[in-house]
Every structure is written in structure tokens, then in C-alpha cells.
PDB file of N, CA and C in Angstrom:
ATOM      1  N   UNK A   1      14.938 -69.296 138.070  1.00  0.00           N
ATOM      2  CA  UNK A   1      15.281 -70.647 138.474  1.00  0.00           C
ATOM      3  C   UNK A   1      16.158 -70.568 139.732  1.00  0.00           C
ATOM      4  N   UNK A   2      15.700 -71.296 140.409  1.00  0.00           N
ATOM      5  CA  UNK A   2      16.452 -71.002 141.978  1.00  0.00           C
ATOM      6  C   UNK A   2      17.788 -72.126 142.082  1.00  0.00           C
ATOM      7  N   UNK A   3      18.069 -72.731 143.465  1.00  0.00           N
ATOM      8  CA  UNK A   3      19.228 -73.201 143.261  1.00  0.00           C
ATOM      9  C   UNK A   3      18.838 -75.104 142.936  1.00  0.00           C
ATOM     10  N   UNK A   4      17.870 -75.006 143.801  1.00  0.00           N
ATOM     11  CA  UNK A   4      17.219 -76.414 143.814  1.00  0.00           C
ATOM     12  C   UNK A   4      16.758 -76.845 142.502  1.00  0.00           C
ATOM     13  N   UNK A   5      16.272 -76.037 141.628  1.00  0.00           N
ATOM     14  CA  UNK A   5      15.659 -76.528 140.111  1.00  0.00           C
ATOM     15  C   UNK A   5      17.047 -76.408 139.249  1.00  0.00           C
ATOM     16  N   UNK A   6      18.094 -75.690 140.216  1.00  0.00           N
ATOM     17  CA  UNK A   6      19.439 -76.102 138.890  1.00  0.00           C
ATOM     18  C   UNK A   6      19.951 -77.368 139.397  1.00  0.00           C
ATOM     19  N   UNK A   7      19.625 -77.683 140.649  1.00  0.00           N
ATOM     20  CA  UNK A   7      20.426 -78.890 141.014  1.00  0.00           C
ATOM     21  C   UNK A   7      19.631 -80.116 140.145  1.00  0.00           C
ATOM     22  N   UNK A   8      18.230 -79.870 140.258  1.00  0.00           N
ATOM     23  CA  UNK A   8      17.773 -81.180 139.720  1.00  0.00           C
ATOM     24  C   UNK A   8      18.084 -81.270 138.569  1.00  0.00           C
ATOM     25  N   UNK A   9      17.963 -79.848 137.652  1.00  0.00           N
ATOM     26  CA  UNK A   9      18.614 -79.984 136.220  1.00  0.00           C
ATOM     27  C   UNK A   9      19.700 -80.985 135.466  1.00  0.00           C
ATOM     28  N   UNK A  10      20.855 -80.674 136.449  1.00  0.00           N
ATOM     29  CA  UNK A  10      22.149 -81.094 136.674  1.00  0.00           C
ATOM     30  C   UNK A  10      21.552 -82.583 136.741  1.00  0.00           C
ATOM     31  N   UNK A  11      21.242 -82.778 137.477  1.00  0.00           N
ATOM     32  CA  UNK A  11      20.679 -84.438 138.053  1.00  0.00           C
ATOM     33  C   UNK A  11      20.676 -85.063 137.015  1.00  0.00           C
ATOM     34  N   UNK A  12      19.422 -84.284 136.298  1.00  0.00           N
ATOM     35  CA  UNK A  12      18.718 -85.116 135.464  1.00  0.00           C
ATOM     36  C   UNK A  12      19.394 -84.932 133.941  1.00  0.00           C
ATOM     37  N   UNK A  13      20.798 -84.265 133.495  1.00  0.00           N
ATOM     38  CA  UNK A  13      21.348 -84.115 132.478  1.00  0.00           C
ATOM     39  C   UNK A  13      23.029 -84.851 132.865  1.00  0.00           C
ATOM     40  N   UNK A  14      23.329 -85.321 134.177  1.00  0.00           N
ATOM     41  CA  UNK A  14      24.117 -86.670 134.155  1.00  0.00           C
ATOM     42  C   UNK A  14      23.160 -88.052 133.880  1.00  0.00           C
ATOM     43  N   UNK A  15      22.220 -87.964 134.854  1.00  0.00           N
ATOM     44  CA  UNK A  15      21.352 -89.310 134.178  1.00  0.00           C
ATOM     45  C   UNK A  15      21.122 -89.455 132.633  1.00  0.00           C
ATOM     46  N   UNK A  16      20.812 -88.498 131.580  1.00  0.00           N
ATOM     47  CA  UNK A  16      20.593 -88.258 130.786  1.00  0.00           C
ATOM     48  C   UNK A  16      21.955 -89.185 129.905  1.00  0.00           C
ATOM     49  N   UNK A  17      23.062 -87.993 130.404  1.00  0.00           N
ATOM     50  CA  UNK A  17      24.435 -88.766 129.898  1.00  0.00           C
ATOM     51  C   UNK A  17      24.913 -89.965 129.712  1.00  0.00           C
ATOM     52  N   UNK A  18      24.477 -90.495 131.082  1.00  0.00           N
ATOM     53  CA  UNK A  18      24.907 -92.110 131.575  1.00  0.00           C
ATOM     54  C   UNK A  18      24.046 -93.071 130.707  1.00  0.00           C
ATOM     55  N   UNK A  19      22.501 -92.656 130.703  1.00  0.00           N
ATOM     56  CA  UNK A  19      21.824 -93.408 129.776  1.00  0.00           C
ATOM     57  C   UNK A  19      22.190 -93.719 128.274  1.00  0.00           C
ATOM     58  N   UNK A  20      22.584 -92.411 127.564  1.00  0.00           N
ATOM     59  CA  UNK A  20      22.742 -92.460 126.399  1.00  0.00           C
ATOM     60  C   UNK A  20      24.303 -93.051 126.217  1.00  0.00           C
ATOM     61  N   UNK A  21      25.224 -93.186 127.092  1.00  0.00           N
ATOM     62  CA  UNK A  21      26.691 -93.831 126.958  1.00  0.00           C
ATOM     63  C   UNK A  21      25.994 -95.937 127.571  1.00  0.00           C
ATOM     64  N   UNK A  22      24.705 -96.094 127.577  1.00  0.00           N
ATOM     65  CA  UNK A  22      24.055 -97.009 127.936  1.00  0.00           C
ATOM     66  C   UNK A  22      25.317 -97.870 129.200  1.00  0.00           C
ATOM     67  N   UNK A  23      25.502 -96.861 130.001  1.00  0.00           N
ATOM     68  CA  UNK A  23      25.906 -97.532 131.562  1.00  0.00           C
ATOM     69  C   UNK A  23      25.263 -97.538 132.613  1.00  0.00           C
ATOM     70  N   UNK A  24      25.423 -98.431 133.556  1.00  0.00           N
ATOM     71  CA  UNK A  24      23.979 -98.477 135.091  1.00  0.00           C
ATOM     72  C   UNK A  24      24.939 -97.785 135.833  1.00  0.00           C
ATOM     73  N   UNK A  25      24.270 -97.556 136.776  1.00  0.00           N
ATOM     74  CA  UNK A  25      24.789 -96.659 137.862  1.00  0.00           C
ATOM     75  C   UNK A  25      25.923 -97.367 138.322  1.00  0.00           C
ATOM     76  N   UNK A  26      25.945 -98.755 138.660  1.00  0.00           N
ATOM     77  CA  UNK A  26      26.848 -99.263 139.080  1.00  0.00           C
ATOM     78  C   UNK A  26      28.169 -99.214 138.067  1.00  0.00           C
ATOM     79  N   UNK A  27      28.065 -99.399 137.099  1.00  0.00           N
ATOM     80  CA  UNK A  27      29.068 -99.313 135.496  1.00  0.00           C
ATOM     81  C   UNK A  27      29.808 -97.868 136.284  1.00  0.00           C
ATOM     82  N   UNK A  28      29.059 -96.787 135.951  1.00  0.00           N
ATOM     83  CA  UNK A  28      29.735 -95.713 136.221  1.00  0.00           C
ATOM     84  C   UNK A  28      30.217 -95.482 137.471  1.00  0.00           C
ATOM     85  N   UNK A  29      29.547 -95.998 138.469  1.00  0.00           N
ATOM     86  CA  UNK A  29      30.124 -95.580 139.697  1.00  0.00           C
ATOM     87  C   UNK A  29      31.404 -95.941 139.892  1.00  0.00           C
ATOM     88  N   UNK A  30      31.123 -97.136 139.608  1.00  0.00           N
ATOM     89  CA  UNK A  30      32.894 -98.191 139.143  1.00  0.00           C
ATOM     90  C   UNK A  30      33.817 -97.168 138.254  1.00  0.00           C
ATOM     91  N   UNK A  31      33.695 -96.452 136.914  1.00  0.00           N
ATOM     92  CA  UNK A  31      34.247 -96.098 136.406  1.00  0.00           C
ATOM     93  C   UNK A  31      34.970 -94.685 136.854  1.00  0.00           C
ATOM     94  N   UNK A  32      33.744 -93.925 137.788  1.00  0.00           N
ATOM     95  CA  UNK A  32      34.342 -92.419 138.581  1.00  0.00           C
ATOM     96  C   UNK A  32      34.796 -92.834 139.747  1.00  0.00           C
ATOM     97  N   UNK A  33      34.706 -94.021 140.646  1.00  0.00           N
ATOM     98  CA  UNK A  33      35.305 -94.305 141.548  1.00  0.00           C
ATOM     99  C   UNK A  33      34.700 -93.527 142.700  1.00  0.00           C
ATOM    100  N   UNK A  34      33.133 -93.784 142.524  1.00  0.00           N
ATOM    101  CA  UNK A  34      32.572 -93.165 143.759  1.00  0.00           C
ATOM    102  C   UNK A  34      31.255 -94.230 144.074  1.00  0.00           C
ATOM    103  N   UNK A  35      30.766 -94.033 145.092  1.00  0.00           N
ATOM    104  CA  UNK A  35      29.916 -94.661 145.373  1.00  0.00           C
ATOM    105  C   UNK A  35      28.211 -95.219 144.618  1.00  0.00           C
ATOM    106  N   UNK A  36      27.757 -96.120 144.600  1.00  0.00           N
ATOM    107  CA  UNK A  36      26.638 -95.723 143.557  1.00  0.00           C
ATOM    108  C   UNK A  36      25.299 -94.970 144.307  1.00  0.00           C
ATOM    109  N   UNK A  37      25.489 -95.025 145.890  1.00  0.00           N
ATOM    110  CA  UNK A  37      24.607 -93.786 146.703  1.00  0.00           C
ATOM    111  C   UNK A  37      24.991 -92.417 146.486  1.00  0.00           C
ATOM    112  N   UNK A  38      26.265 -92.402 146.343  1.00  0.00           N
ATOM    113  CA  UNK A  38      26.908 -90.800 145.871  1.00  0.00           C
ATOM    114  C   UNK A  38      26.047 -90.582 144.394  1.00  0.00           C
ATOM    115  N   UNK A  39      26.506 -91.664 143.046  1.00  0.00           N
ATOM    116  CA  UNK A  39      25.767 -91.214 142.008  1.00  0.00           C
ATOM    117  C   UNK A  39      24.461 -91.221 141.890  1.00  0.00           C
ATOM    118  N   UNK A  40      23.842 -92.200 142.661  1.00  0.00           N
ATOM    119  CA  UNK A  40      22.365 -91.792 142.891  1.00  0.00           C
ATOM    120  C   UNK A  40      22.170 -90.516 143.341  1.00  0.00           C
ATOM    121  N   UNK A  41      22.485 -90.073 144.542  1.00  0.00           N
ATOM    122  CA  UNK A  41      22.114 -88.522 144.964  1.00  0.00           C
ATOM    123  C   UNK A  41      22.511 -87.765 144.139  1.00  0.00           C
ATOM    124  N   UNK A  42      23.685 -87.330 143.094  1.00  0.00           N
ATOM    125  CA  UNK A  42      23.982 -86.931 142.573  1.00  0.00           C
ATOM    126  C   UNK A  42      22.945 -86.620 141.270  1.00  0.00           C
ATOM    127  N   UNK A  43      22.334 -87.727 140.746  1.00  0.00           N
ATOM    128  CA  UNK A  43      21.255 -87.907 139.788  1.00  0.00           C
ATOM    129  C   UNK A  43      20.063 -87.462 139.785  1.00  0.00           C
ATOM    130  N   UNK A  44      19.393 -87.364 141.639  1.00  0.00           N
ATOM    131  CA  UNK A  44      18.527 -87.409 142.197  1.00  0.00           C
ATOM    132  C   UNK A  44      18.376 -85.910 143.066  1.00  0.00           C
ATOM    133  N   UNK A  45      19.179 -85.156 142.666  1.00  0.00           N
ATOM    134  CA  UNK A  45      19.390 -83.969 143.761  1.00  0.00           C
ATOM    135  C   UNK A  45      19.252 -83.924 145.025  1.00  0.00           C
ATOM    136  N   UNK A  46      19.756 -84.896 145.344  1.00  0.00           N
ATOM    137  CA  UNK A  46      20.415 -84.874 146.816  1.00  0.00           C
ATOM    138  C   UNK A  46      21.243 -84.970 147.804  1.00  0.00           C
ATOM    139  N   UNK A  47      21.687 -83.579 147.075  1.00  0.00           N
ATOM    140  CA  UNK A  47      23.203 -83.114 147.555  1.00  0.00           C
ATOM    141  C   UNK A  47      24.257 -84.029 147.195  1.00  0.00           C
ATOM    142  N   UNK A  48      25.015 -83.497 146.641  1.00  0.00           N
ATOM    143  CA  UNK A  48      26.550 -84.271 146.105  1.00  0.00           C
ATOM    144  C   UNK A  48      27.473 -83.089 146.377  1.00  0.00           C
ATOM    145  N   UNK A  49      29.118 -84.126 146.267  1.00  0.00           N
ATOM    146  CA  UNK A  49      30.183 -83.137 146.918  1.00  0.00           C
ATOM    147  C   UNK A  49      30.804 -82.710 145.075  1.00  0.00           C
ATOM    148  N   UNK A  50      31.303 -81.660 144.808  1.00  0.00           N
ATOM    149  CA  UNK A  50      31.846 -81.091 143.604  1.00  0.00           C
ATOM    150  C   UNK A  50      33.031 -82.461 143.224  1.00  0.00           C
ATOM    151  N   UNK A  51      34.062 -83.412 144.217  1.00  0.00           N
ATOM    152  CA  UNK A  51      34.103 -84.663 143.677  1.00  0.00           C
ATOM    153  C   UNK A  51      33.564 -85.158 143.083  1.00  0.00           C
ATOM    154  N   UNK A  52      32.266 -85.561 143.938  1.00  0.00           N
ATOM    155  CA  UNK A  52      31.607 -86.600 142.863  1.00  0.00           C
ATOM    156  C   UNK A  52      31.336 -86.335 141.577  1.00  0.00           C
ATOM    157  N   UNK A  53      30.331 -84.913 141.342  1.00  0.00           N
ATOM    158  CA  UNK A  53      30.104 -84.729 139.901  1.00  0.00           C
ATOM    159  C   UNK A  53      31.758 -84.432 138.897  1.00  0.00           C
ATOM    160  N   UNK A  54      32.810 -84.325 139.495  1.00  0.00           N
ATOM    161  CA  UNK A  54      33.930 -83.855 138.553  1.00  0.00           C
ATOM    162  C   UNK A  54      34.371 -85.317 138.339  1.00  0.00           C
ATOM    163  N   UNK A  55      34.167 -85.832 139.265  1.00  0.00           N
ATOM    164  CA  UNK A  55      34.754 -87.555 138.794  1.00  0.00           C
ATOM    165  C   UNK A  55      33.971 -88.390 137.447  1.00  0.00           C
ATOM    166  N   UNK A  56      31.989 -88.017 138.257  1.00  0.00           N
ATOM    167  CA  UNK A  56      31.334 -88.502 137.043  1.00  0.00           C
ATOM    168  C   UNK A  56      31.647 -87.874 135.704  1.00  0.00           C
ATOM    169  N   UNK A  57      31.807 -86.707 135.685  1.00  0.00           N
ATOM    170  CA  UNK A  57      31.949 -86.227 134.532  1.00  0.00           C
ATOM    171  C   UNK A  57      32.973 -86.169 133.690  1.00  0.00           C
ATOM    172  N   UNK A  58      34.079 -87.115 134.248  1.00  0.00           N
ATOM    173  CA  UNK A  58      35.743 -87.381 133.820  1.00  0.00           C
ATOM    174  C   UNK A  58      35.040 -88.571 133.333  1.00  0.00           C
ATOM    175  N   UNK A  59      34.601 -89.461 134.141  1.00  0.00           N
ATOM    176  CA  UNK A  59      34.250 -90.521 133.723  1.00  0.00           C
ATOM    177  C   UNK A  59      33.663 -91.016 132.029  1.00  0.00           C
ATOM    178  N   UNK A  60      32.585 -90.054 132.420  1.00  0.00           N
ATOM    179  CA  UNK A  60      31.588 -89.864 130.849  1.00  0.00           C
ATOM    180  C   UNK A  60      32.064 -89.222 129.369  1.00  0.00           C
ATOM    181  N   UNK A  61      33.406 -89.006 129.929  1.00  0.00           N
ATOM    182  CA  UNK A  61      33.943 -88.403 129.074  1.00  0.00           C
ATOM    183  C   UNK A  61      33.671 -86.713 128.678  1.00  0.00           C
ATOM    184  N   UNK A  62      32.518 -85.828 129.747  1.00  0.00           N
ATOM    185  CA  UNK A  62      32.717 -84.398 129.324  1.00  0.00           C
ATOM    186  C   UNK A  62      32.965 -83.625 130.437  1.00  0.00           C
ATOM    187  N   UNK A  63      34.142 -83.673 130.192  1.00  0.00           N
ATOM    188  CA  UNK A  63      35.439 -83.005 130.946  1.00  0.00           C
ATOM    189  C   UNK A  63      34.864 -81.346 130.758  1.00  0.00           C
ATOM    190  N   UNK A  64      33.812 -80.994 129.571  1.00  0.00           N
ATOM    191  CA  UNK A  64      34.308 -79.804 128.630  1.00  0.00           C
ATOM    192  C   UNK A  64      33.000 -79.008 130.080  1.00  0.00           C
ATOM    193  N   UNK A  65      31.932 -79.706 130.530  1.00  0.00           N
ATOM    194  CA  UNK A  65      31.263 -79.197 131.354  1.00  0.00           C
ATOM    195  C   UNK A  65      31.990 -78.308 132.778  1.00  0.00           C
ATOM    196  N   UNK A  66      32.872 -79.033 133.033  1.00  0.00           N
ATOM    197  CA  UNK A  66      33.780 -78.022 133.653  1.00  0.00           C
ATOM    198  C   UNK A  66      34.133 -76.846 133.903  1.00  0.00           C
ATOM    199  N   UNK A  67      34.840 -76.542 132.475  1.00  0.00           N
ATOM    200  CA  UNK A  67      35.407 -75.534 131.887  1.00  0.00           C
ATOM    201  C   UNK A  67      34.115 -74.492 131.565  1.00  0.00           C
ATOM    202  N   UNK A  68      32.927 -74.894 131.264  1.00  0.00           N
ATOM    203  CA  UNK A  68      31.385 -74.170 131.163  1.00  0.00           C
ATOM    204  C   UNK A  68      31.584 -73.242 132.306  1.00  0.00           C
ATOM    205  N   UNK A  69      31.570 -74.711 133.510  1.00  0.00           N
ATOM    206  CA  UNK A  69      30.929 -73.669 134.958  1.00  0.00           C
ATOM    207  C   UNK A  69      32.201 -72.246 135.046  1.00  0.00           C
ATOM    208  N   UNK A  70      33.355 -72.367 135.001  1.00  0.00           N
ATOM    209  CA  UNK A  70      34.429 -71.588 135.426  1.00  0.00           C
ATOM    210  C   UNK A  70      35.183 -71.112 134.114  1.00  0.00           C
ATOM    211  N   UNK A  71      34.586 -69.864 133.568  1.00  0.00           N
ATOM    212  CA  UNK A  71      35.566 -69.201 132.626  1.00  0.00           C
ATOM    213  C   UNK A  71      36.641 -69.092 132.599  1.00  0.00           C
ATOM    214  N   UNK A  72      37.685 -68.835 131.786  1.00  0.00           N
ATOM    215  CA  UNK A  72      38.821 -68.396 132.657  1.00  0.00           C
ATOM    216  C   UNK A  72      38.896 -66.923 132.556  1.00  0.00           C
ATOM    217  N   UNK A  73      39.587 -66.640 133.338  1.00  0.00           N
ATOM    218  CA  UNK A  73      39.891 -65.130 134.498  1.00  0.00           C
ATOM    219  C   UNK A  73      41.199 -64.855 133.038  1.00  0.00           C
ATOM    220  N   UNK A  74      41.018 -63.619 133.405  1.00  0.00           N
ATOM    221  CA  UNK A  74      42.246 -63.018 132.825  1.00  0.00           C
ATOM    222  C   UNK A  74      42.612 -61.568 133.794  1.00  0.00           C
ATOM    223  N   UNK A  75      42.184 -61.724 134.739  1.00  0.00           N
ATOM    224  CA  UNK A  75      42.766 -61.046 136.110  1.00  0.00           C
ATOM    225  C   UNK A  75      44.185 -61.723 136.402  1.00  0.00           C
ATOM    226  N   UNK A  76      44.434 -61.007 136.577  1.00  0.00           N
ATOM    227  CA  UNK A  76      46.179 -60.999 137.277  1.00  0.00           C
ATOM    228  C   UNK A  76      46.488 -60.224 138.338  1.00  0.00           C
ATOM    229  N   UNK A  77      46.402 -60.318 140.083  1.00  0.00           N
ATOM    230  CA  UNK A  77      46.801 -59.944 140.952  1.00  0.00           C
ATOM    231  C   UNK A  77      47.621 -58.808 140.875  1.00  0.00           C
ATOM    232  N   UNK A  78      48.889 -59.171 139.827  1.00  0.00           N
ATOM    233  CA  UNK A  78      50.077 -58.593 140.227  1.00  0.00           C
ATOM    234  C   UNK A  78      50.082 -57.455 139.259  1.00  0.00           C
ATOM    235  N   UNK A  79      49.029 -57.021 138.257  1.00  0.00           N
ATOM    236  CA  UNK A  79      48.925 -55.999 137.208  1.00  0.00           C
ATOM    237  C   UNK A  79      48.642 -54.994 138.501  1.00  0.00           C
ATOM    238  N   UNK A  80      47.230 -55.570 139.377  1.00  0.00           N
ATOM    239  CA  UNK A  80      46.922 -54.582 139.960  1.00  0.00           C
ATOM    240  C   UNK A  80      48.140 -53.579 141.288  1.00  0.00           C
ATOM    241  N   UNK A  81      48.703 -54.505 141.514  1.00  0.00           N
ATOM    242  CA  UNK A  81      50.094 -54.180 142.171  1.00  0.00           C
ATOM    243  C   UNK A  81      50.515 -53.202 141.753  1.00  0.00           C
ATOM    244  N   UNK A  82      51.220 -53.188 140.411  1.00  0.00           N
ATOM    245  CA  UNK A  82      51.736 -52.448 139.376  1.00  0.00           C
ATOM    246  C   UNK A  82      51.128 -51.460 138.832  1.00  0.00           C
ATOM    247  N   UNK A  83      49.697 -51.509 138.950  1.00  0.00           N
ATOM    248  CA  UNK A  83      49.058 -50.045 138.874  1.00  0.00           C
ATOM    249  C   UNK A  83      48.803 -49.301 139.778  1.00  0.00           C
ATOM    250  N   UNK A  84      48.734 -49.526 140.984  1.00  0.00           N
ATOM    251  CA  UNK A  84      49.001 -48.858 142.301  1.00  0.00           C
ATOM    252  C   UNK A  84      49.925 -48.043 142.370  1.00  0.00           C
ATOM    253  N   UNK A  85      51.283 -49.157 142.164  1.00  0.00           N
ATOM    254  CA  UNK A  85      52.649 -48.543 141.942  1.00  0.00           C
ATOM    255  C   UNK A  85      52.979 -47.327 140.919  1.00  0.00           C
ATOM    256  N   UNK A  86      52.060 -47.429 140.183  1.00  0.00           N
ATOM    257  CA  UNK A  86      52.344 -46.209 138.967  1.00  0.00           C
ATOM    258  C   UNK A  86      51.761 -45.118 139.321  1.00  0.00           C
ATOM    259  N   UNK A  87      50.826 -45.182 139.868  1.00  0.00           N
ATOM    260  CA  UNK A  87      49.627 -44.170 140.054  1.00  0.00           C
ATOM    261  C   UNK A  87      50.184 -43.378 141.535  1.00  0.00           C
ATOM    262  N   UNK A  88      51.151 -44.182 142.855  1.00  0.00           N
ATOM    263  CA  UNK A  88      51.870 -43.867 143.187  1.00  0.00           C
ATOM    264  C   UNK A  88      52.778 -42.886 142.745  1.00  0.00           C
ATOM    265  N   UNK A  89      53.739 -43.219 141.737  1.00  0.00           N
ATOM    266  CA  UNK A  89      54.813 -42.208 141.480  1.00  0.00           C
ATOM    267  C   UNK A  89      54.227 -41.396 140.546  1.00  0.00           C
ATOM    268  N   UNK A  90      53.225 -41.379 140.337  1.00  0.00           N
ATOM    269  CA  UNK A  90      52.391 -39.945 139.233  1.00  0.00           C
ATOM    270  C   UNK A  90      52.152 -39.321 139.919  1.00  0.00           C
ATOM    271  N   UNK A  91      51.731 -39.425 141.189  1.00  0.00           N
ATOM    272  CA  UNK A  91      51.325 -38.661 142.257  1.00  0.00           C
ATOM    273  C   UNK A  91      52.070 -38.065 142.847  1.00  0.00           C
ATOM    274  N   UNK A  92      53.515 -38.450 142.960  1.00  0.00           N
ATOM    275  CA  UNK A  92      54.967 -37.769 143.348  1.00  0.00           C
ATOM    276  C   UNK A  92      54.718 -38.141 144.458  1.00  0.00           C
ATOM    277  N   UNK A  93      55.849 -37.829 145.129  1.00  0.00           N
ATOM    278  CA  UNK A  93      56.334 -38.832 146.915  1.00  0.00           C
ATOM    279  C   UNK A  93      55.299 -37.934 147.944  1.00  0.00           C
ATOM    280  N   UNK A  94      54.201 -38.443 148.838  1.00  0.00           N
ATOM    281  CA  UNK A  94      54.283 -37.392 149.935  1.00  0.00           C
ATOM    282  C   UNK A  94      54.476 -36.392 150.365  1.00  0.00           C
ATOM    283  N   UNK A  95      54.470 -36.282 151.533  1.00  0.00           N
ATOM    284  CA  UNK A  95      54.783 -34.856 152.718  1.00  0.00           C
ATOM    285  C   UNK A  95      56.119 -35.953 153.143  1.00  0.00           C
ATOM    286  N   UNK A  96      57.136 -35.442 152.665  1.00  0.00           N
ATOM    287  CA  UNK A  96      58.374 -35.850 153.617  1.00  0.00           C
ATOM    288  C   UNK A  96      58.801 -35.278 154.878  1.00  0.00           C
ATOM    289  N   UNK A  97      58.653 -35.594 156.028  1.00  0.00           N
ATOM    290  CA  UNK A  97      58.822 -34.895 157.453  1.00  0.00           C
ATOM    291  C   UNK A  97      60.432 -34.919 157.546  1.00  0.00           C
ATOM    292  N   UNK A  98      60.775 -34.130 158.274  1.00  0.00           N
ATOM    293  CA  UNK A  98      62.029 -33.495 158.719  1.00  0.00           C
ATOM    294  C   UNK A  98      62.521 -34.342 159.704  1.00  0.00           C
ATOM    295  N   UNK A  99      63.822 -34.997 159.721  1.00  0.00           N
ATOM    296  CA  UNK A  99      64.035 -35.879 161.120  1.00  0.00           C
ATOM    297  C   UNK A  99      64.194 -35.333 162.456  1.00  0.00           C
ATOM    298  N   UNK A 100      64.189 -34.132 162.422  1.00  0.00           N
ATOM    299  CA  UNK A 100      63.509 -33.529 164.073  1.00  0.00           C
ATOM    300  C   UNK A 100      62.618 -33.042 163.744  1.00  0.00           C
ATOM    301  N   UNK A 101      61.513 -33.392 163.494  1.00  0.00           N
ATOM    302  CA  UNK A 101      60.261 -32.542 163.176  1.00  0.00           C
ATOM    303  C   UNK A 101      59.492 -33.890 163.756  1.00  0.00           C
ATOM    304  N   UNK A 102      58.155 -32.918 165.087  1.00  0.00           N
ATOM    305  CA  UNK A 102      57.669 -33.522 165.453  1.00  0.00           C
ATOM    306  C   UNK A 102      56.513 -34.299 165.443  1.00  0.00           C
ATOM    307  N   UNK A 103      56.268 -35.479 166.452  1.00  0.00           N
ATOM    308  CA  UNK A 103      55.624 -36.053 165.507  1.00  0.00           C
ATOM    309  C   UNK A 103      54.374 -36.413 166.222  1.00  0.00           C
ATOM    310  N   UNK A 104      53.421 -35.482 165.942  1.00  0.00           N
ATOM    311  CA  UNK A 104      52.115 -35.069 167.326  1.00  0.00           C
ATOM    312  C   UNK A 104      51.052 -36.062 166.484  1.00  0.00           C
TER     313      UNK A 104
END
């Protein structure tokens, strides 16, 4: 499935939503506070901004689709810091140069 048959997917499983919460485009557009050409394209796969669908989907009440697209991370920047740092002093300090020792 390429990117275009997930977009229409998407499309067609907010339309899906909106129908079964029995609101018109206009109902919801009013309710996400976006345009009803935005939720049309949005419905219609043609091209929408990550606003619009996070608004519609606050709107409709499934917030939980969200949290689908983006797992959460349990990476932490600063572990990797800290293992550098260790692996550093396991390794013991360098070649310490001599302060008149030259430096070609």
C-alpha cells in the first residue's frame, strides 16, 4: 500500500466517523474549527495539513488515533550521553602530552 491508498484510507475512515456520530461536514467543521474545504479534502484525499486531521479528530472525540500514529519513545538523549561517558573512563584517559612536548 503506497502513500496515496493510505491517504484515501484515512479519508474515508474520518468520513466513516463523522457519519456514524451523524454530523455534516459543516457540523464538524464548526466543531474542529476548520474549514469545510479543509474537511472535504481531508475526507477526499486531497491533501490536508496534520492540523486539520488533529483538530477533526479532537473534535470526534478519538483523540486515541493519535497516540496509534506515534508510540511513545523510551529513548532518552541523555542515557546516551552517559554511556559515552562511561565507556570513556573504562577506556582510561588518553595519550597525555607533556607541556613542552611538541606539537607537529
Amino acid at each position: 500500500m503506497d502513500y496515496r491508498d493510505q491517504e484515501v484510507l484515512l479519508g474515508r475512515n474520518v468520513r466513516e466517523l463523522r457519519l456514524s456520530t451523524r454530523l455534516t461536514q459543516r457540523e464538524l467543521a464548526e466543531r474542529a474549527n476548520v474549514s469545510v474545504g479543509a474537511l472535504r479534502n481531508l475526507e477526499n484525499a486531497r491533501g490536508s495539513s496534520t492540523a486539520t486531521l488533529v483538530r477533526v479528530l479532537h473534535a470526534l472525540g478519538n483523540d486515541g488515533w493519535i497516540a496509534q500514529l506515534a508510540p511513545s519513545s523510551s529513548f532518552n538523549p541523555l542515557d546516551l550521553v552517559a554511556q559515552r561517558r562511561s565507556a570513556s573512563r573504562a577506556r582510561g584517559p588518553g595519550r597525555v602530552r607533556h607541556p613542552n612536548e611538541d606539537r607537529r
